[in-house]
N, C-alpha and C. Protein backbone atom coordinates (compact mmCIF):
# COMPACT_ATOMS: atom_id res chain seq x y z
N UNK A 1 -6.90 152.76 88.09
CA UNK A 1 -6.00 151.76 87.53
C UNK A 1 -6.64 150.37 87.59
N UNK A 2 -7.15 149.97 88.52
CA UNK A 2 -7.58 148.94 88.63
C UNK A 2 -9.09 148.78 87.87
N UNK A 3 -10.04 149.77 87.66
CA UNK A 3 -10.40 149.54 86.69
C UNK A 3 -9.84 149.27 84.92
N UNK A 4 -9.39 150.44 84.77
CA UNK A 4 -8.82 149.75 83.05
C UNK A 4 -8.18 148.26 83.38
N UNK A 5 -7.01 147.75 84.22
CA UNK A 5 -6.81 146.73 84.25
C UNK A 5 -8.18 145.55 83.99
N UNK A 6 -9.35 145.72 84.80
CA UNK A 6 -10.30 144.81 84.45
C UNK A 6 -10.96 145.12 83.08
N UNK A 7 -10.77 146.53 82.61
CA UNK A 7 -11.38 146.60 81.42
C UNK A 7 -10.33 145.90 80.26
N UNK A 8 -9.41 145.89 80.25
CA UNK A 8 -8.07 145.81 79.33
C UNK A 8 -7.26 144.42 79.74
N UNK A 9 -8.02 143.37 80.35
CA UNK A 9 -7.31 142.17 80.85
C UNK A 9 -6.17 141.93 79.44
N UNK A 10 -6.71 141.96 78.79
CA UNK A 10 -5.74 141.19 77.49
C UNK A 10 -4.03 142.49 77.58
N UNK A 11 -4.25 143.51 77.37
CA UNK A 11 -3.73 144.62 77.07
C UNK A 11 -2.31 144.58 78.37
N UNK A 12 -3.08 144.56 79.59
CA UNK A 12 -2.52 144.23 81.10
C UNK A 12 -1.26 143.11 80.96
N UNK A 13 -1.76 142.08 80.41
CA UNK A 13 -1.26 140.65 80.16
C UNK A 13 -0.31 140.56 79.53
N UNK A 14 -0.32 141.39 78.47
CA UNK A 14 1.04 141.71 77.55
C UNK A 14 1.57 142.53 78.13
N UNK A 15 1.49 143.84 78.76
CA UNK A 15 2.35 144.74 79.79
C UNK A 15 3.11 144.18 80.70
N UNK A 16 2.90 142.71 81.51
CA UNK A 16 3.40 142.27 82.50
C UNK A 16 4.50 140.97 81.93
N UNK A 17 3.58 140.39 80.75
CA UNK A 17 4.06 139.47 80.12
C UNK A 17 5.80 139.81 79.30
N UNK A 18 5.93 141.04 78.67
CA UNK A 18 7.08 141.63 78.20
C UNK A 18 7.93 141.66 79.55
N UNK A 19 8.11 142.44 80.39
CA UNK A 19 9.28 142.40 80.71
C UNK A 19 9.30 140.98 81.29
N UNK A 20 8.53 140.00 81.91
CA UNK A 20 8.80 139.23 82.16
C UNK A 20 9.90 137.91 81.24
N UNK A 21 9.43 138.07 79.77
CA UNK A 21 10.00 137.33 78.98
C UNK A 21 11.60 137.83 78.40
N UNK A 22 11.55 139.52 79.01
CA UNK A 22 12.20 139.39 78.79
C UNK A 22 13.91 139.14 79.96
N UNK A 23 13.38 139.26 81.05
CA UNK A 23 14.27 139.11 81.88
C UNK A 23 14.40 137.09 81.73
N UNK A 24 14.11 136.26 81.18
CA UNK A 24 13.98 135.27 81.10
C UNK A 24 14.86 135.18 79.98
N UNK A 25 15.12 135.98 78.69
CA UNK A 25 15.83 136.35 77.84
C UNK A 25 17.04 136.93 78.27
N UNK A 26 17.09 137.57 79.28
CA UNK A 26 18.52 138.16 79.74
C UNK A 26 19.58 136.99 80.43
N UNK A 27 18.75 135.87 80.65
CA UNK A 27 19.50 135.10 81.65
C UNK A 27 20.42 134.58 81.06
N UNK A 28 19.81 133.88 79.62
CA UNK A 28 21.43 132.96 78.65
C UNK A 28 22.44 134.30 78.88
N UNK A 29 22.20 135.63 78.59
CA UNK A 29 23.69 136.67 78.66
C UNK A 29 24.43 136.94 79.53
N UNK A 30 23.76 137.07 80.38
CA UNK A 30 24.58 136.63 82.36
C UNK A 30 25.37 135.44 81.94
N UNK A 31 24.17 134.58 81.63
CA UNK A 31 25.14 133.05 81.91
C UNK A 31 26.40 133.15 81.08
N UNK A 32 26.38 133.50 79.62
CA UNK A 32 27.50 133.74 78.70
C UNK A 32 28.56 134.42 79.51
N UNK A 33 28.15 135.67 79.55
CA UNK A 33 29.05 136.49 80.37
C UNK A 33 29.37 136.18 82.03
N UNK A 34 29.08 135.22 82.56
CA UNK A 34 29.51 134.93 83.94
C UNK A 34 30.21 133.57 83.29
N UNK A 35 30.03 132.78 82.24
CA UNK A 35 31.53 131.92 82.35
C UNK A 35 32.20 132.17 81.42
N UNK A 36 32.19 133.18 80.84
CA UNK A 36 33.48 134.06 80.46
C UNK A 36 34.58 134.57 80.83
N UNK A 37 33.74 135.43 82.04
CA UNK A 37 34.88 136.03 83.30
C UNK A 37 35.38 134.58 83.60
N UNK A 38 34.38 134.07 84.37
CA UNK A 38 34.95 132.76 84.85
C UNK A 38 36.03 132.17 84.91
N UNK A 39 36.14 131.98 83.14
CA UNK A 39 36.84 131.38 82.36
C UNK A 39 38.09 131.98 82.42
N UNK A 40 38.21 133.63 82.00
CA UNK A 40 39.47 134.29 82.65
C UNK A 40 40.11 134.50 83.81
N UNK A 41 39.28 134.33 85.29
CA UNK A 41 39.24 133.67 86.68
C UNK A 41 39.16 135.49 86.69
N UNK A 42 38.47 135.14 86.99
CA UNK A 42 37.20 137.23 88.03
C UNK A 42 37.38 136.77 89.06
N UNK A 43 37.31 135.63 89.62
CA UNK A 43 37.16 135.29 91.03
C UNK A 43 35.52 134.98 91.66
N UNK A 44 34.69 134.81 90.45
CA UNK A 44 33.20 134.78 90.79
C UNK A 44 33.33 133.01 91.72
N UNK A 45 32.75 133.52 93.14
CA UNK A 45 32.16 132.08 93.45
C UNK A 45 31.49 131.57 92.82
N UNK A 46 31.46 130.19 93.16
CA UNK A 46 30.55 128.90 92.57
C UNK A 46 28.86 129.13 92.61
N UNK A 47 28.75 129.65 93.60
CA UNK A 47 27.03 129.86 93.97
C UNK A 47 26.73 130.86 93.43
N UNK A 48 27.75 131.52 92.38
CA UNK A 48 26.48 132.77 91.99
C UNK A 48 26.03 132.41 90.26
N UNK A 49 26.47 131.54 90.17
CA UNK A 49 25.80 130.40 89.14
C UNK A 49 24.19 130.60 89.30
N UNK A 50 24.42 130.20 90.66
CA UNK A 50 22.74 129.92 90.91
C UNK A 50 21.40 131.24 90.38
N UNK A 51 22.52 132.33 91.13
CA UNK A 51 22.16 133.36 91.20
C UNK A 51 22.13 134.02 89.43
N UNK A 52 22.75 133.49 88.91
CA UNK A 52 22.74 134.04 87.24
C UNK A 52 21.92 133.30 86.93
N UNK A 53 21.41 132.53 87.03
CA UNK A 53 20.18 131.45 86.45
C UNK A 53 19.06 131.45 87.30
N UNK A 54 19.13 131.37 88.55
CA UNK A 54 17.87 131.99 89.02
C UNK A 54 16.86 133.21 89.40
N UNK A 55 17.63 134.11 89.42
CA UNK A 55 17.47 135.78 89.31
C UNK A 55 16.47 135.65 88.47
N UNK A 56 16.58 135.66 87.21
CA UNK A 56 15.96 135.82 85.99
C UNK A 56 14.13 135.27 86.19
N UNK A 57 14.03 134.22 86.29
CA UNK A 57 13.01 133.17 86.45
C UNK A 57 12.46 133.71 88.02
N UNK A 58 12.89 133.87 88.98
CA UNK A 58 12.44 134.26 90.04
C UNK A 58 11.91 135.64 89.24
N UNK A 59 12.74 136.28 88.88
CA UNK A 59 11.76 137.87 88.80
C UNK A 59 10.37 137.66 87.60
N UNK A 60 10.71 136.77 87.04
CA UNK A 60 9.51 136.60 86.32
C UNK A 60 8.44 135.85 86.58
N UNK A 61 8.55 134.78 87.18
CA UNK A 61 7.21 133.96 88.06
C UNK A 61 6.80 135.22 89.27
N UNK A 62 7.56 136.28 90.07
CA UNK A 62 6.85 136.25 90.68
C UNK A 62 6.18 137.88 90.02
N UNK A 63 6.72 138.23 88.89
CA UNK A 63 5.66 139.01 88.20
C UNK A 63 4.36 138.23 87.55
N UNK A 64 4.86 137.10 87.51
CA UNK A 64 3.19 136.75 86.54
C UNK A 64 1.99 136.86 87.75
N UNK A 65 2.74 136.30 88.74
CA UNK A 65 1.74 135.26 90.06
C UNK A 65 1.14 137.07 90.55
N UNK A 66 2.12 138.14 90.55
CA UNK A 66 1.82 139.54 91.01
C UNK A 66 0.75 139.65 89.94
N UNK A 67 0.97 139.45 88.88
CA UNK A 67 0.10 140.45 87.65
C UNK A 67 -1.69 139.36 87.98
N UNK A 68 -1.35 138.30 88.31
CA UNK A 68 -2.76 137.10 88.37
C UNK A 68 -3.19 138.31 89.51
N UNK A 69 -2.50 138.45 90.39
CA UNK A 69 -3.02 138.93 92.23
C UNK A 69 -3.75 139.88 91.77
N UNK A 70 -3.37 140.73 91.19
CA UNK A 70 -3.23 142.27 90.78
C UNK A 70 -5.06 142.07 89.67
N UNK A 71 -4.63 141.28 88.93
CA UNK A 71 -6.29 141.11 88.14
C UNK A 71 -7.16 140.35 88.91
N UNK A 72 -7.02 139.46 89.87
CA UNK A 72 -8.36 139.24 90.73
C UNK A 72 -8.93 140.14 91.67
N UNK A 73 -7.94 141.20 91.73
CA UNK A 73 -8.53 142.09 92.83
C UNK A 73 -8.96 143.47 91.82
N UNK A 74 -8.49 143.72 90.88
CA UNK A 74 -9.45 144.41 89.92
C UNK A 74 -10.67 143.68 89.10
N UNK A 75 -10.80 142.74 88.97
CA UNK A 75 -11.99 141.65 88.67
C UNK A 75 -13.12 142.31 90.18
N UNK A 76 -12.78 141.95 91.48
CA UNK A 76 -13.36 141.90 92.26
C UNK A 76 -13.40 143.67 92.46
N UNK A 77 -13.25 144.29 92.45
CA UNK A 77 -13.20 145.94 92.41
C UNK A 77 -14.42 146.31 91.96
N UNK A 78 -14.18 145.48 90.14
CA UNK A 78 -14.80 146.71 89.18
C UNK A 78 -16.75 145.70 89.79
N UNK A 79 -16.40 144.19 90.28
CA UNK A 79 -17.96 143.78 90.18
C UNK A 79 -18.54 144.10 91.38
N UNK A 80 -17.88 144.68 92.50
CA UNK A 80 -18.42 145.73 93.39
C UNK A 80 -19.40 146.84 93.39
N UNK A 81 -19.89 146.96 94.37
CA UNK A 81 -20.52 148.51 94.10
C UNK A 81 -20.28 149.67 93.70
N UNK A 82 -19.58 150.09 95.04
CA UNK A 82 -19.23 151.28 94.88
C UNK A 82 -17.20 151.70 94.49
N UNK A 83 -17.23 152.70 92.91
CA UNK A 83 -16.07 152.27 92.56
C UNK A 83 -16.03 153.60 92.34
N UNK A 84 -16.84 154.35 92.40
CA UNK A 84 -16.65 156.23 92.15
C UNK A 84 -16.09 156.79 93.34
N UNK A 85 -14.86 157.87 93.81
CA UNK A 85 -15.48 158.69 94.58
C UNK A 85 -14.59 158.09 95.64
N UNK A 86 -14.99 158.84 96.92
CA UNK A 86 -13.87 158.60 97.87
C UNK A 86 -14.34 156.95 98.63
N UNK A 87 -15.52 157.14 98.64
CA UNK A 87 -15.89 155.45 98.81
C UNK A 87 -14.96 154.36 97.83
N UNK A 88 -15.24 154.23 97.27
CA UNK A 88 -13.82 153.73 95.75
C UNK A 88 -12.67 153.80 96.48
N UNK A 89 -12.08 154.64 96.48
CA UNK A 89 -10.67 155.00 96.85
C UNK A 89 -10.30 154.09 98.28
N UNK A 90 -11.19 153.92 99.03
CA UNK A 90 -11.42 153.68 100.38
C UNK A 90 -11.66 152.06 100.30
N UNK A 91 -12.30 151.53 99.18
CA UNK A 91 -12.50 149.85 98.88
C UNK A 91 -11.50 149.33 98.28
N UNK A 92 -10.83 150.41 97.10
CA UNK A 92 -9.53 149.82 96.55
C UNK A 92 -8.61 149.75 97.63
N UNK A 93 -8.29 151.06 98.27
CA UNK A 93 -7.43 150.51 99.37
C UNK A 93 -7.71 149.08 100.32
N UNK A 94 -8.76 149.16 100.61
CA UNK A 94 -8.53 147.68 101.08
C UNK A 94 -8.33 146.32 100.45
N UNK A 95 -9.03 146.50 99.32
CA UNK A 95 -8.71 145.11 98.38
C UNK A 95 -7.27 144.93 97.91
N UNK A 96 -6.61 146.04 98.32
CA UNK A 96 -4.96 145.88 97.46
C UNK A 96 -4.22 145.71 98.96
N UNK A 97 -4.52 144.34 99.20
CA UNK A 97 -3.52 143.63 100.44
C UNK A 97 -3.44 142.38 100.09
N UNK A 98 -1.88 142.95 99.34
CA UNK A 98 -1.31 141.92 98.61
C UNK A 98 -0.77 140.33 99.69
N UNK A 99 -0.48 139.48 98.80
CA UNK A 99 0.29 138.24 99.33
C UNK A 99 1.37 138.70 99.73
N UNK A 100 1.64 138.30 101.03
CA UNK A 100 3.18 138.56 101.46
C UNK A 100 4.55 138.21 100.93
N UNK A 101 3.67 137.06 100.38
CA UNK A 101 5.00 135.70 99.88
C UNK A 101 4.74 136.46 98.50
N UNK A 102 4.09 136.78 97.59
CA UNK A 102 4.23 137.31 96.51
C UNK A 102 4.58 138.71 95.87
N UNK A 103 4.66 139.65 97.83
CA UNK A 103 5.41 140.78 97.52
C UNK A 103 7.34 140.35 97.92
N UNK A 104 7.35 139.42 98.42
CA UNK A 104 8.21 138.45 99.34
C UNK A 104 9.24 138.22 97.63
N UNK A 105 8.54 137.53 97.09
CA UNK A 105 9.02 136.97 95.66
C UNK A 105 9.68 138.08 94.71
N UNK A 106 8.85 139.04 94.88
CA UNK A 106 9.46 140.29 93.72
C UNK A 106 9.80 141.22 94.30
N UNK A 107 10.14 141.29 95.33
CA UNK A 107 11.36 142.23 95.75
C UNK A 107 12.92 141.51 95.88
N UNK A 108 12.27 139.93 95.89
CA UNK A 108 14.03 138.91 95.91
C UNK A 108 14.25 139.33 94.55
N UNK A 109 13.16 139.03 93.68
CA UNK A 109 13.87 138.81 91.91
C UNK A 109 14.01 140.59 91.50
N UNK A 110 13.55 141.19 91.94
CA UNK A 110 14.34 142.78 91.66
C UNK A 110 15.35 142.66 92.16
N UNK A 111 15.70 142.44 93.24
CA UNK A 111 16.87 142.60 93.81
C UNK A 111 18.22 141.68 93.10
N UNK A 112 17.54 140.42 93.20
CA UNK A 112 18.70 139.44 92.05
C UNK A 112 18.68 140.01 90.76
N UNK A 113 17.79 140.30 90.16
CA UNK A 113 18.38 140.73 88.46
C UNK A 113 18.97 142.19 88.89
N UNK A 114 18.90 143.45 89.77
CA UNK A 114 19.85 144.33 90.18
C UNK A 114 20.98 143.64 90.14
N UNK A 115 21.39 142.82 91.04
CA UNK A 115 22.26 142.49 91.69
C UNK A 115 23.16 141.71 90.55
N UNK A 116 23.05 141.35 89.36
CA UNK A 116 23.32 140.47 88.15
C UNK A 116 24.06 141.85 87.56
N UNK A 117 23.05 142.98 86.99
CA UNK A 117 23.37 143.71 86.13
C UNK A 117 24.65 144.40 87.26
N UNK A 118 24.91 144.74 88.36
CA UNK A 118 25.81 145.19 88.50
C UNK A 118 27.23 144.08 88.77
N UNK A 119 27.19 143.21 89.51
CA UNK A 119 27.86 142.75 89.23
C UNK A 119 28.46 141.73 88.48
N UNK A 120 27.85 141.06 87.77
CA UNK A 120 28.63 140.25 86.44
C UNK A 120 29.12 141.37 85.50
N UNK A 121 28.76 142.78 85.38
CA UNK A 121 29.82 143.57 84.20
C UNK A 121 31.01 144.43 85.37
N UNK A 122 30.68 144.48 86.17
CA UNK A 122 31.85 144.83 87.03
C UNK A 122 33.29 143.69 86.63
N UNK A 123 32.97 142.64 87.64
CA UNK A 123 33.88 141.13 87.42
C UNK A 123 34.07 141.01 86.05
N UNK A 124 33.47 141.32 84.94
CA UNK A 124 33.78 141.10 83.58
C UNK A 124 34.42 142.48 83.09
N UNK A 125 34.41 143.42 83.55
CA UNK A 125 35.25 144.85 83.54
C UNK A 125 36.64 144.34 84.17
N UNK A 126 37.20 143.48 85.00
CA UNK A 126 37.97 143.53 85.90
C UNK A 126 38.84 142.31 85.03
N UNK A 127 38.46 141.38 84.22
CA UNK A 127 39.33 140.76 83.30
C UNK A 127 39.30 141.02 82.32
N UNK A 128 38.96 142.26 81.56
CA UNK A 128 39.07 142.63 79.83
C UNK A 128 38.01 142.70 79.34
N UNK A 129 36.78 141.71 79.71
CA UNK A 129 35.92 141.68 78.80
C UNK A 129 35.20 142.09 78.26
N UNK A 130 35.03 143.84 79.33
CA UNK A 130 33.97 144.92 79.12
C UNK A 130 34.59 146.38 79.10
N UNK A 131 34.41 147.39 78.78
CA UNK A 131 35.52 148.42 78.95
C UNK A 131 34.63 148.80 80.32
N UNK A 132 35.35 150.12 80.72
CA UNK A 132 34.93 150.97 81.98
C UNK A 132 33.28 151.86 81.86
N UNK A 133 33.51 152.28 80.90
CA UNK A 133 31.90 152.57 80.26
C UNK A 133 30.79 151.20 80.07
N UNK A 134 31.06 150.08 79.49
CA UNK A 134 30.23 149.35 79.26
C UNK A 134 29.47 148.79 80.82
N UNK A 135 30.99 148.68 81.50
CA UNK A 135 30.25 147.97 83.14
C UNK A 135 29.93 149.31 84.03
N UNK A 136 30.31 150.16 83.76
CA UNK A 136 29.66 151.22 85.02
C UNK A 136 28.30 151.36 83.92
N UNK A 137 27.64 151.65 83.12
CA UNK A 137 26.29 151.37 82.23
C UNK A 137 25.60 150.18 83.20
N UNK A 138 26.54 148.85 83.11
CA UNK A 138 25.55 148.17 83.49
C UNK A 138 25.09 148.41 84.82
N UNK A 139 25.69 148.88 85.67
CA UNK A 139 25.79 149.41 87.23
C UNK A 139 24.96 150.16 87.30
N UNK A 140 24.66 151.18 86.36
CA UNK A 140 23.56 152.24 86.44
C UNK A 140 22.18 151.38 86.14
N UNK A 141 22.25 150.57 84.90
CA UNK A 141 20.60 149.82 84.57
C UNK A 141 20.42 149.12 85.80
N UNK A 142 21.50 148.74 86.88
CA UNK A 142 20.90 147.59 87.71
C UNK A 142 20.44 148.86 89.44
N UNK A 143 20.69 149.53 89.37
CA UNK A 143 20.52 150.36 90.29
C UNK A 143 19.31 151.36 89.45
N UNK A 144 18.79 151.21 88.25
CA UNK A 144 17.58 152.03 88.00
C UNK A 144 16.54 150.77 87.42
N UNK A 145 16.99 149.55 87.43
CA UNK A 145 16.28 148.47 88.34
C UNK A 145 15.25 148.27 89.29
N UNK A 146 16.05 148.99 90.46
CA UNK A 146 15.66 149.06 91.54
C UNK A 146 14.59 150.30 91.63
N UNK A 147 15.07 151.30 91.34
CA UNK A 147 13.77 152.30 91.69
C UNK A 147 13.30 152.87 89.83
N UNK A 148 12.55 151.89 89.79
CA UNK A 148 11.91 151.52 88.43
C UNK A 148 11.05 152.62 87.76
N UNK A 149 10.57 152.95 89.26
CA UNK A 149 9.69 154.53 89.05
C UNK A 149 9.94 155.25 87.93
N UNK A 150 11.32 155.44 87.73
CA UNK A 150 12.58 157.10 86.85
C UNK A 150 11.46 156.69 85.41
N UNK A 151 11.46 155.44 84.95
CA UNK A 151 10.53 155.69 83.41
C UNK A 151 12.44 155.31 82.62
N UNK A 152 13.35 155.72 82.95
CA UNK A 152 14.40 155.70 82.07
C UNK A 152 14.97 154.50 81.90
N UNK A 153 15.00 153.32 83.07
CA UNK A 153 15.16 152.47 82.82
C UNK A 153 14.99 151.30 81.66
N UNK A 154 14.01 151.13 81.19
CA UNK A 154 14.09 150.23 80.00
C UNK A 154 14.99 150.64 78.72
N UNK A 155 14.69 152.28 78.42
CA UNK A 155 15.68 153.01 77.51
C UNK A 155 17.36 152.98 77.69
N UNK A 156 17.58 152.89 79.15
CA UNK A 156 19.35 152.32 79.35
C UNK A 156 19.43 150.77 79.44
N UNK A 157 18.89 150.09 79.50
CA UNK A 157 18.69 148.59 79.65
C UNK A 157 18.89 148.67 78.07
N UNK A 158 17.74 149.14 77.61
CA UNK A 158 17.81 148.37 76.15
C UNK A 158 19.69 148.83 75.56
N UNK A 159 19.64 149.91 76.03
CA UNK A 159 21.06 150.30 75.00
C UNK A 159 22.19 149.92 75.61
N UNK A 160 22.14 149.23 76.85
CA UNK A 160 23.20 148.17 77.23
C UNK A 160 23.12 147.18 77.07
N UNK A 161 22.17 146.59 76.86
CA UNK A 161 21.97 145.25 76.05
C UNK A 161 22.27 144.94 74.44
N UNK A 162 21.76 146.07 73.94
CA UNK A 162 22.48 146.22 72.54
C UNK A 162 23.72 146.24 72.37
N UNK A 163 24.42 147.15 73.09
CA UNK A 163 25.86 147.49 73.00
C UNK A 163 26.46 146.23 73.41
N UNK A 164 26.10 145.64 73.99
CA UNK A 164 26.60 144.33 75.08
C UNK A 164 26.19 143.22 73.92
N UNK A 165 25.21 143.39 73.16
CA UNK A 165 24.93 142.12 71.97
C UNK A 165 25.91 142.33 70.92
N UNK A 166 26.34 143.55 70.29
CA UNK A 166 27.04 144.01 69.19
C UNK A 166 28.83 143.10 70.01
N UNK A 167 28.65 143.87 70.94
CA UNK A 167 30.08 143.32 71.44
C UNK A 167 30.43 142.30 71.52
N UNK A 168 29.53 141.42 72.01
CA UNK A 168 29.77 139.65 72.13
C UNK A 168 29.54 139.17 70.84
């Protein structure tokens, strides 16, 4: 992996660059939809304002600053010696000791944009604004969020976001 990454810098850049732009794109719809409820009184505290506007931007700075980490240490990999073979395996492992503060960063902004998708369509389920399907959907994208691994996630994201654009 860390070779193609140094072979494919450009390719990498747009892989990291998309979801980043687009969780930066999700934030005006939180924001819509958190003073909406609002507006009908959900009962959302004042501080999770913050949290609908900063979620977004946190998960995406600290993917870029991850994706920079992530290509200097495949930069430094591939101009190494030895990259075949269990020697390889044994150098990558050591070169992939990441920033603390930058694994620190993107496990907050996973956790805040989780923490968005489930609850702003809950609280917006709870005054009219979403049916019971639309906010338990969003409950599922923000909990397959989290363990990103499944591959299914972007495919329910996208079609709750659609459904959620058609609707508003």
């Amino acid at each position: 992996a860390l070779l193609s990454i140094d072979e494919e810098a450009g390719a990498y850049a747009a892989y990291v660059a998309l979801p980043a732009l687009g969780a930066l794109l999700v934030g005006p719809v939180f924001l819509y939809l958190f003073r909406a409820a609002q507006a009908r009184g959900a009962g959302m505290p004042r501080w999770f304002l913050y949290l609908v506007v900063g979620a977004p931007v946190l998960y995406a700075v600290s993917q870029v600053l991850f994706a920079l980490e992530l290509r200097d240490v495949a930069d430094e990999f591939a101009s190494g010696g030895t990259i075949r073979g269990e020697a390889g395996d044994d150098r990558a492992q050591d070169l992939q000791d990441y920033s603390p503060v930058i694994e620190g960063l993107r496990s907050a902004g996973v956790v805040g944009l989780a923490f968005l998708y489930v609850m702003v369509p809950l609280r917006a389920r709870r005054v009219g604004l979403l049916t019971p399907f639309m906010s338990i959907l969003g409950v599922i994208v923000g909990i397959l969020t989290v363990f990103a691994t499944l591959g299914i996630a972007p495919v329910v994201q996208g079609f709750w976001l659609g459904a959620l654009g058609m609707l508003l």
